[in-house]
Protein backbone atom coordinates (compact mmCIF):
# COMPACT_ATOMS: atom_id res chain seq x y z
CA UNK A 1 -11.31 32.34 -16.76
CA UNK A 2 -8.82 30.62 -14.96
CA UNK A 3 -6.88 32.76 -12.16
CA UNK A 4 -3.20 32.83 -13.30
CA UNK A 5 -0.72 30.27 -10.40
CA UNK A 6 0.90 32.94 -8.24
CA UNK A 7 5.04 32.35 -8.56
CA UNK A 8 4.98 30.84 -4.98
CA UNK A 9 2.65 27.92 -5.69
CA UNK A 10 4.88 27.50 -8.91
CA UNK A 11 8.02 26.79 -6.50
CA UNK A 12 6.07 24.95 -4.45
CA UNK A 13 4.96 22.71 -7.18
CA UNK A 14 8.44 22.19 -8.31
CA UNK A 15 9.65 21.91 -4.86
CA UNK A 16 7.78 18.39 -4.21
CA UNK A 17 7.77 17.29 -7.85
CA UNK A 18 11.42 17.39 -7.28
CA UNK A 19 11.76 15.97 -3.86
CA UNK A 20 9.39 13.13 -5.51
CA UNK A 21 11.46 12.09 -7.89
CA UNK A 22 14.76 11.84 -5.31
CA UNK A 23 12.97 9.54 -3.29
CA UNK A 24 12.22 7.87 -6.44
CA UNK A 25 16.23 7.62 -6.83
CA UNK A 26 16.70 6.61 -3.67
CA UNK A 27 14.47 3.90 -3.85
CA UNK A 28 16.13 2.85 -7.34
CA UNK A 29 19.59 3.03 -5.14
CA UNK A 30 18.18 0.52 -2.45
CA UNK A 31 16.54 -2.09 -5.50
CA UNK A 32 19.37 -1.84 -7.85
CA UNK A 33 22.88 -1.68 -6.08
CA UNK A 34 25.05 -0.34 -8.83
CA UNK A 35 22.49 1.52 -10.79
CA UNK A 36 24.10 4.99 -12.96
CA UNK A 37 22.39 8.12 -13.88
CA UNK A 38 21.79 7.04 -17.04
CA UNK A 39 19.46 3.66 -15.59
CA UNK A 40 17.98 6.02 -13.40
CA UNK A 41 16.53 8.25 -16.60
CA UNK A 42 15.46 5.43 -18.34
CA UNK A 43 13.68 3.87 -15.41
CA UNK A 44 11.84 7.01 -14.37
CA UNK A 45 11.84 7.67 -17.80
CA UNK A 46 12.60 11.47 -17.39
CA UNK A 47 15.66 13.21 -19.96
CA UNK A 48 19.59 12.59 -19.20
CA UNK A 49 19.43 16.21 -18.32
CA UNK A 50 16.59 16.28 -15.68
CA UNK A 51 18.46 13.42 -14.03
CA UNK A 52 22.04 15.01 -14.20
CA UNK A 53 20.55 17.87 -12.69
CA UNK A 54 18.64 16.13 -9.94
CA UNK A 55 21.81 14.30 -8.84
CA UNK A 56 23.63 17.02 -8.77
CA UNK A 57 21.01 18.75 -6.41
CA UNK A 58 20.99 15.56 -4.33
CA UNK A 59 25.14 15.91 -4.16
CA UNK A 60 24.56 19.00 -3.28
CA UNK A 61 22.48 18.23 -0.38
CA UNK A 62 24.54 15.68 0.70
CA UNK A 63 22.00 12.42 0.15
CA UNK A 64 23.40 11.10 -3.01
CA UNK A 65 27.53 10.57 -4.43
CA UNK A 66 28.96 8.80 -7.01
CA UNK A 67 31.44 6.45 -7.52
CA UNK A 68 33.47 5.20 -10.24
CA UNK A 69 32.54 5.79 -14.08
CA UNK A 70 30.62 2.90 -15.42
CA UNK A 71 30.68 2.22 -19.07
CA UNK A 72 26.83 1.68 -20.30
CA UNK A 73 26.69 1.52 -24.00
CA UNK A 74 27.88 3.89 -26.80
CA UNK A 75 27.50 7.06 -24.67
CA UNK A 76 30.26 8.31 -22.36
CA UNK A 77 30.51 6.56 -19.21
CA UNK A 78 28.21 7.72 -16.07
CA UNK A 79 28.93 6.83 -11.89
CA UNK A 80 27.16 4.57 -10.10
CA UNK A 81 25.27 6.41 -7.78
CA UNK A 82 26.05 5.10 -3.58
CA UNK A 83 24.93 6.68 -0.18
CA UNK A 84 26.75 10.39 0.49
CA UNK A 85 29.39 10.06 2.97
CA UNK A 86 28.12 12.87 4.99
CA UNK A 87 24.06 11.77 4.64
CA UNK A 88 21.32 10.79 6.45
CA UNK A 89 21.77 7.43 8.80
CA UNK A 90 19.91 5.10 10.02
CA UNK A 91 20.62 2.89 13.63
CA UNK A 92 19.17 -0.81 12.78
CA UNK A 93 18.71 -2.71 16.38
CA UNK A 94 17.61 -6.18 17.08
CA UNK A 95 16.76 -8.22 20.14
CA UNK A 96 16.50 -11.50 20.10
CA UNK A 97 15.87 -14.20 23.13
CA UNK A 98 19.62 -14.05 23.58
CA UNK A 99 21.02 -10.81 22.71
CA UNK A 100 21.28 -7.90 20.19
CA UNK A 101 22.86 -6.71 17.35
CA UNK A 102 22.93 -3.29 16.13
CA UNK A 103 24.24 -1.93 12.61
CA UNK A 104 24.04 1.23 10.42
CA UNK A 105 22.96 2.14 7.34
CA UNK A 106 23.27 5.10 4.72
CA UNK A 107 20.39 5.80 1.87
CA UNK A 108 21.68 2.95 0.07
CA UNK A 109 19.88 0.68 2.91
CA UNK A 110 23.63 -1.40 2.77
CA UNK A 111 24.46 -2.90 6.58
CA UNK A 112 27.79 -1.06 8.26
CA UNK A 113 29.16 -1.45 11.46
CA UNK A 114 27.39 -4.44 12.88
CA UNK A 115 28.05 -4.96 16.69
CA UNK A 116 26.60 -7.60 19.01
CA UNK A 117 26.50 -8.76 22.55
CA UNK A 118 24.61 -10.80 24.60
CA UNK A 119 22.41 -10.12 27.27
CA UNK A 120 23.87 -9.84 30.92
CA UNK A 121 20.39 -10.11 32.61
CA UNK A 122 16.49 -10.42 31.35
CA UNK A 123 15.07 -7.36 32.72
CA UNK A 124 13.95 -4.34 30.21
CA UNK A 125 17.12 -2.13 32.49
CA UNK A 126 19.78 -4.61 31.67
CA UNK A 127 18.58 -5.42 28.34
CA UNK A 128 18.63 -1.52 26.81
CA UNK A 129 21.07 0.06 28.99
CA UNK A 130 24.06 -1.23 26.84
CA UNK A 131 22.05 -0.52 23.40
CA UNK A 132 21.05 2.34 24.51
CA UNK A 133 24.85 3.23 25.49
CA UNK A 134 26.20 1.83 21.87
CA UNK A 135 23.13 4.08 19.97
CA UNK A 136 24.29 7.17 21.73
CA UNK A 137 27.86 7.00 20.62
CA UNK A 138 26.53 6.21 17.13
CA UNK A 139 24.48 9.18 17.27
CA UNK A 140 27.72 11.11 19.26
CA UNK A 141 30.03 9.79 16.80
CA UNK A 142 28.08 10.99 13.42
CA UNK A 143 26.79 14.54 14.80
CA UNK A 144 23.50 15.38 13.32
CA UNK A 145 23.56 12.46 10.65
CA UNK A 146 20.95 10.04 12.57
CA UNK A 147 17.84 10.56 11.46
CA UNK A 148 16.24 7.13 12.87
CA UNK A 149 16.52 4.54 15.07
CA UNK A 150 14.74 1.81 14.21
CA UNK A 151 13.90 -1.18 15.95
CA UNK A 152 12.89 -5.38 15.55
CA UNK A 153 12.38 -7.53 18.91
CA UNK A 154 11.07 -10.41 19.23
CA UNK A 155 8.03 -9.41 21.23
CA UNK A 156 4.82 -8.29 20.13
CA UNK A 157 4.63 -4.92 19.11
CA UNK A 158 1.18 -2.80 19.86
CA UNK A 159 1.85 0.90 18.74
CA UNK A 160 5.85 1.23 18.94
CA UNK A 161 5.76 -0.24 22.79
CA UNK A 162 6.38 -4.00 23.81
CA UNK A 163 3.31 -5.21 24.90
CA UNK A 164 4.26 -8.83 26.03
CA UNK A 165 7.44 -11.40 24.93
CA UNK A 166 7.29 -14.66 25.71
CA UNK A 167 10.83 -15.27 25.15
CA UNK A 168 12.38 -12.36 27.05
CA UNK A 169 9.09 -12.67 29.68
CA UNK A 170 8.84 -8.61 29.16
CA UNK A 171 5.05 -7.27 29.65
CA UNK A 172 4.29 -3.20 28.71
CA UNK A 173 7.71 -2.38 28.26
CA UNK A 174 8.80 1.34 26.27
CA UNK A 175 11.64 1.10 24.02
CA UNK A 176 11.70 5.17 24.64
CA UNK A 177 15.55 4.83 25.97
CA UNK A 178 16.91 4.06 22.30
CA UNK A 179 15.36 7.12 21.28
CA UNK A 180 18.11 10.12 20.37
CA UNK A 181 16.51 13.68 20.77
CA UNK A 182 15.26 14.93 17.09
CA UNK A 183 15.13 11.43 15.45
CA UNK A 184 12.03 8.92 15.02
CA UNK A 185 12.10 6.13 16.84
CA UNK A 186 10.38 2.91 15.43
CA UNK A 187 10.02 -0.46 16.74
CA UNK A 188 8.15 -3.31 14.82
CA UNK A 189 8.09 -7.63 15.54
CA UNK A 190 11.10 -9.20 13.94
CA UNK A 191 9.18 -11.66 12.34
CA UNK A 192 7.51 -8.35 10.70
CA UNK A 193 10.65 -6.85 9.81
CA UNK A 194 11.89 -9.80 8.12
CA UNK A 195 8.90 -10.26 5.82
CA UNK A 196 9.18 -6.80 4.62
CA UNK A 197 13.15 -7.53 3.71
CA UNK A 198 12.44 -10.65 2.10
CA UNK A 199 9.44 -9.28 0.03
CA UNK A 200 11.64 -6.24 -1.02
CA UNK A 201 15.42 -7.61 -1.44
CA UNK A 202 15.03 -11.64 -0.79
CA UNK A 203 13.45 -14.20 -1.99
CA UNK A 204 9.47 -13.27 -2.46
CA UNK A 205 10.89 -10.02 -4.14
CA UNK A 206 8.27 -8.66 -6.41
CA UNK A 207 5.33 -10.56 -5.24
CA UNK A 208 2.00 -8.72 -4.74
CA UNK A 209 1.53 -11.10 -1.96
CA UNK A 210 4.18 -12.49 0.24
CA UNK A 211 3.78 -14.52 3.57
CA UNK A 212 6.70 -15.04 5.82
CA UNK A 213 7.10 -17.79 8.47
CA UNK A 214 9.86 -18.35 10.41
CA UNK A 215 10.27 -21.03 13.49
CA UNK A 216 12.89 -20.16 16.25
CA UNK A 217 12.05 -19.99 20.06
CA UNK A 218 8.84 -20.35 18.63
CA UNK A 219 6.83 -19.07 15.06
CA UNK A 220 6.66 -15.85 14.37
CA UNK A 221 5.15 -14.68 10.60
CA UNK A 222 3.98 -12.05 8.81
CA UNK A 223 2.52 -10.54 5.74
CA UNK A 224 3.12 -7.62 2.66
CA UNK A 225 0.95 -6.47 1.05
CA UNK A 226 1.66 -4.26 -2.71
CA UNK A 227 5.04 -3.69 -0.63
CA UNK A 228 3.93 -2.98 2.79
CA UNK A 229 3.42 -4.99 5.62
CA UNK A 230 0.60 -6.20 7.21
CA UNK A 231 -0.05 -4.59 10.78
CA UNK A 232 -3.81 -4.46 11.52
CA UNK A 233 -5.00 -1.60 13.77
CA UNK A 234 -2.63 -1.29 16.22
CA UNK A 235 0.49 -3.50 14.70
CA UNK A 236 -0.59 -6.76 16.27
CA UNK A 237 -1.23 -8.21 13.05
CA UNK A 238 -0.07 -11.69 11.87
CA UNK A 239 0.71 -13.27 15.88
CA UNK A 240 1.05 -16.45 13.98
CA UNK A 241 2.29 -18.53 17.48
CA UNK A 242 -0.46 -17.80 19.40
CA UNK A 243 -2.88 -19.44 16.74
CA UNK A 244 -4.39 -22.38 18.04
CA UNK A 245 -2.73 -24.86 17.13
CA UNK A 246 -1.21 -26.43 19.37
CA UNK A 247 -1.93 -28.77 22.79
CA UNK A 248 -5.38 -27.47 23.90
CA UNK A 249 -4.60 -28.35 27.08
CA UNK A 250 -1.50 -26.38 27.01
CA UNK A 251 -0.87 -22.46 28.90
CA UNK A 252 1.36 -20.48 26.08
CA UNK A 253 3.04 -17.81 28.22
CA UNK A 254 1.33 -15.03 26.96
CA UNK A 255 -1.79 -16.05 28.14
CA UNK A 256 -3.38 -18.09 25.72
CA UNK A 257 -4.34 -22.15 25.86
CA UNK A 258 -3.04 -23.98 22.91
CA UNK A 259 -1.16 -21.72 20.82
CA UNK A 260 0.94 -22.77 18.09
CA UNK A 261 4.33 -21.53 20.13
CA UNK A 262 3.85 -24.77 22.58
CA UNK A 263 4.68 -26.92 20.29
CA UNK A 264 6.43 -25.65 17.56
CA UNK A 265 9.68 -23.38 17.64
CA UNK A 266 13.05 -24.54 19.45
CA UNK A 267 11.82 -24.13 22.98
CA UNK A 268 9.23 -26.99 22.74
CA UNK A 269 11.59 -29.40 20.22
CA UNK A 270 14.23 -29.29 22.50
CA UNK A 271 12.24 -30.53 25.05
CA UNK A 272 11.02 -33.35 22.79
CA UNK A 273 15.04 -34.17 21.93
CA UNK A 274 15.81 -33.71 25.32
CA UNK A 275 18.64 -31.90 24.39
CA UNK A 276 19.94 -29.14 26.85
CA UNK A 277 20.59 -26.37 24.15
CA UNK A 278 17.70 -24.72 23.02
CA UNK A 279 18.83 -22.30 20.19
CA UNK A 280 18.23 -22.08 17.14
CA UNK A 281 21.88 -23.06 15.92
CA UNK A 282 21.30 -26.00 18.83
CA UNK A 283 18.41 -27.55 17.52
CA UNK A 284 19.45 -26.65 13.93
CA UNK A 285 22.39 -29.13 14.44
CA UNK A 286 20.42 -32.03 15.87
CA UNK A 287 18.03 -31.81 13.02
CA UNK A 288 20.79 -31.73 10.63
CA UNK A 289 22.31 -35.08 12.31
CA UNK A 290 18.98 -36.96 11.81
CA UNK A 291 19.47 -39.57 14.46
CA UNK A 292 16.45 -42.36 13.96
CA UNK A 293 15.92 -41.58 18.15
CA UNK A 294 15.28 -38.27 17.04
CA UNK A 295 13.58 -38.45 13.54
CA UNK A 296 9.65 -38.99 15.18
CA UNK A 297 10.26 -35.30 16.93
CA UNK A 298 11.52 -34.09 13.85
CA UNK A 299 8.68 -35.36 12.25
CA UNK A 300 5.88 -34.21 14.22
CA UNK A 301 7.42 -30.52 13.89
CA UNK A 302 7.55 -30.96 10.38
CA UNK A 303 4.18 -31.73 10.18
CA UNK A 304 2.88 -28.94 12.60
CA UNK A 305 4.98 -26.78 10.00
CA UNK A 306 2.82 -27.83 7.17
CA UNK A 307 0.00 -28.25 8.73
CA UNK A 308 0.04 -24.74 10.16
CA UNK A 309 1.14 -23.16 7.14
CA UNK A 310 -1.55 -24.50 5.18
CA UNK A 311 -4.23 -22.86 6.97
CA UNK A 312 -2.30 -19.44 6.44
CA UNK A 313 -2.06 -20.00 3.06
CA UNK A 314 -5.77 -20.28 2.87
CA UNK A 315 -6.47 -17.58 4.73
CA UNK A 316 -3.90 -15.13 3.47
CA UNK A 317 -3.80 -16.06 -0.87
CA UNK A 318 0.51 -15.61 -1.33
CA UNK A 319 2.32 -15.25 -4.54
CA UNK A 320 5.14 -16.52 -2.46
CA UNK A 321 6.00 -18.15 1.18
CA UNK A 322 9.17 -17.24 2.38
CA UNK A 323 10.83 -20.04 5.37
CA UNK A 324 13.23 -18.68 8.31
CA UNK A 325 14.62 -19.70 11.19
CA UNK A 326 15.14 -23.78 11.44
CA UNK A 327 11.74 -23.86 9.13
CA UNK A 328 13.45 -25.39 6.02
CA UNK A 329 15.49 -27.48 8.22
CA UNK A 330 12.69 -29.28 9.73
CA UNK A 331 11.04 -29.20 5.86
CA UNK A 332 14.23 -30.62 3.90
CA UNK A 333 14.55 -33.18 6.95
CA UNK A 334 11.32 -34.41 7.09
CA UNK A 335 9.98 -33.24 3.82
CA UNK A 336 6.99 -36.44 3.11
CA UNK A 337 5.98 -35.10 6.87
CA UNK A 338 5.65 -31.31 5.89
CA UNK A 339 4.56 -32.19 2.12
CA UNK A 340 1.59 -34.68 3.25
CA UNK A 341 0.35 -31.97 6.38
CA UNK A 342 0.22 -29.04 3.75
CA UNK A 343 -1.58 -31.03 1.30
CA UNK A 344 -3.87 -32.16 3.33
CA UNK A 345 -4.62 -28.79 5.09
CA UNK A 346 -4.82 -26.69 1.84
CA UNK A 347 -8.71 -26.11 0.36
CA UNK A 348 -8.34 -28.00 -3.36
CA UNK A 349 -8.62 -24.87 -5.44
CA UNK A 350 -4.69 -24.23 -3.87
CA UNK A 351 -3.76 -27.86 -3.71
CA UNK A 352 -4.07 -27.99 -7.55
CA UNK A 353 -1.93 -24.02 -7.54
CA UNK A 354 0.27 -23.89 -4.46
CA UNK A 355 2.11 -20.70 -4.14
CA UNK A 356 6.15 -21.26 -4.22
CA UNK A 357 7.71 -22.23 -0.70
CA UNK A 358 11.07 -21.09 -1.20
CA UNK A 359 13.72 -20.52 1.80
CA UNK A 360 14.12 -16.55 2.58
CA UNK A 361 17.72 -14.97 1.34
CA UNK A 362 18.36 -12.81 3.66
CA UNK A 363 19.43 -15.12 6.48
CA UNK A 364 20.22 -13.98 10.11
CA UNK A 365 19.98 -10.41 8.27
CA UNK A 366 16.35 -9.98 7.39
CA UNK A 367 15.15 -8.38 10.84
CA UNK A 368 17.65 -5.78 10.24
CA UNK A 369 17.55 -5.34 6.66
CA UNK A 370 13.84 -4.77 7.52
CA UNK A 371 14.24 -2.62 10.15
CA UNK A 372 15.89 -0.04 7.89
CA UNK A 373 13.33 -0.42 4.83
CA UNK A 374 10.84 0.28 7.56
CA UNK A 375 12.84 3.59 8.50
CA UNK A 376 14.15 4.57 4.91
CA UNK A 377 10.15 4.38 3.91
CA UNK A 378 10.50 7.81 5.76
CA UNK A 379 13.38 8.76 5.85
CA UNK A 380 13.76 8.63 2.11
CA UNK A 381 10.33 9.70 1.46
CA UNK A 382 9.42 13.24 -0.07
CA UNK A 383 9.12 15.19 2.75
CA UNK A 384 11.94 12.79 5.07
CA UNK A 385 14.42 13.92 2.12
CA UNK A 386 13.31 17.83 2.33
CA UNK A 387 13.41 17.98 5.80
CA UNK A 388 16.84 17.23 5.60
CA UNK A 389 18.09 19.06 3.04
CA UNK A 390 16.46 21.68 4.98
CA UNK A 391 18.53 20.91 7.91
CA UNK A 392 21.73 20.58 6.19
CA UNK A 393 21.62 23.78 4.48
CA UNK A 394 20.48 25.53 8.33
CA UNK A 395 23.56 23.85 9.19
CA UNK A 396 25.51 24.92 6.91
């Protein structure tokens, strides 16, 4: 005979079947801006009064609000349901070649407060000692409210430290000074961080299998899986520029011979257009003005592009291939280039079925946006949501 469930292991069951379904509505919140009480029963198909009851114990606990009434039908009108004002945070940073950016974000996974500033100097000090001053007063400013800080550089990432960047010539560098005491710290490739925002609120949204390439100092890619990304055993996963692919004769500066970043990315074309600016908005313009001096450059990129890409579609099988950076410049520029370089480097099985090409959405946002999927995924989760709860009420 079955041993009766002692009262304890009742609550307890209750306790995460309940803290399972809020991250369920959270994650509802993030995909459907806008979304009422009464979508959220019907998409986690549970009664109108289970869900009234579980918002009100996420108002309660300060992760969920809502808004204004939204008329849905016959019934009487329900809220949309937004970020609390007083809930958990999370501190979105990027570094790029040139400088960072740094925004917030509530539950809702909606940018706030985006700042910027360049870099004053190259080194890891002068790089994060004005981030690290601007996360601080975030954190200072919104007292126990930060409960990540999460982070996208352009560097390759091995574990949550910078094990080499090319374009800010870092090697073994800790991102431990953005850290706040009692909050995660995460740090991920950008190129990572903006295929996880494309495949879950841009363009390859939905897809079982998206691939993301984007060109700027020089390619960076990468790869979700089911809704998660791609990071192989330590988070070196999907290095795209340092395939090679490039001049074999050629010393990438990470090490390599012949990599892919040698000849494809800004860097390298603006050597080949002999033009003195080498950013992406730089080289973005001088495509965009197709000279004829310039167009064989422009070609030969566009080529690499498809070329490249081709063998990654091969290897990696997407529903959908998502282009950053000045990729679908070069593409719409020199598109017989690109077109005739993918087709020819594609096995004939994919030839005859490409997967869609299809610019990303998400713009100069994506590393960001990723960034704080990558932290919500935790901070949102079951036990992220308990834990604060937990501390809310201690504080309380």
């Amino acid at each position: 005979m079955p041993q009766p469930t002692h009262p304890a292991q009742r609550r307890g069951t209750a306790d995460r079947l309940r803290w399972t379904l809020a991250a369920d509505v959270c994650a509802l919140v993030r995909r459907h801006p806008g979304i009422t009480r009464a979508r959220v029963a019907q998409e986690l198909a549970i009664s109108s009064g289970t869900a009234a009851d579980l918002v009100t114990r996420m108002r309660q606990a300060a992760i969920l609000d809502e808004g204004t009434p939204v008329p849905h039908g016959r019934g009487r009108p329900t809220s949309e349901l937004t970020a609390h004002p007083e809930g958990p945070l999370i501190v979105a940073i990027e570094i790029t070649a040139t400088g960072w950016r740094m925004a917030t974000a509530g539950l809702d996974g909606r940018l706030t407060a985006t700042v910027s500033a360049p870099h004053r100097g190259r080194g890891p000090d002068d790089v994060l000692a004005p981030i690290r001053r601007a996360v601080i007063a975030e954190a200072n400013g919104r007292p126990g409210r930060v409960r990540a800080v999460s982070v996208a550089v352009a560097a390759t990432v091995r574990e949550g430290t910078v094990v080499q960047s090319s374009v800010l010539d870092w090697d073994q560098v800790s991102l431990t000074p953005l850290a706040v005491p009692d909050t995660a710290l995460l740090v991920a490739n950008d190129a990572t961080c903006e295929a996880l925002a494309e495949s879950r609120r841009g363009a390859s949204r939905g897809a079982r299998s998206a691939l993301h390439l984007t060109v700027l100092t020089g390619v960076g890619g990468g790869l979700v899986l089911n809704g998660a990304p791609v990071l192989g055993a330590t988070g070196l996963a999907m290095e795209v520029g340092h395939l090679p692919l490039g001049d074999p004769k050629a010393v990438c500066d990470c090490g390599a011979r012949g990599c892919w970043d040698t000849v494809l990315g800004t860097r390298p074309l603006a050597r080949r257009l002999r033009a003195d600016d080498d950013s992406a908005a730089g080289v973005g313009a001088i495509i965009a003005r197709g000279a004829p001096a310039h167009r064989p450059a422009i070609e030969a990129a566009s080529a690499s592009l498809g070329s490249g890409l081709a063998g990654l579609i091969n290897v990696t099988d997407p529903d959908v291939v998502t282009l950053g950076g000045i990729g679908p410049l070069l593409r719409a520029h020199s598109p017989e280039a690109f077109e005739e370089a993918l087709a020819n480097g594609l096995m004939r099985c994919l030839r005859e079925d490409q997967p869609r090409i299809v610019v990303g959405e998400l713009g100069a946002d994506a590393a960001l946006v990723g960034t704080i999927e990558a932290a919500l995924d935790e901070v949102a989760s079951p036990a992220g949501l308990a834990a604060w709860a937990t501390r809310g009420q201690s504080d309380r």
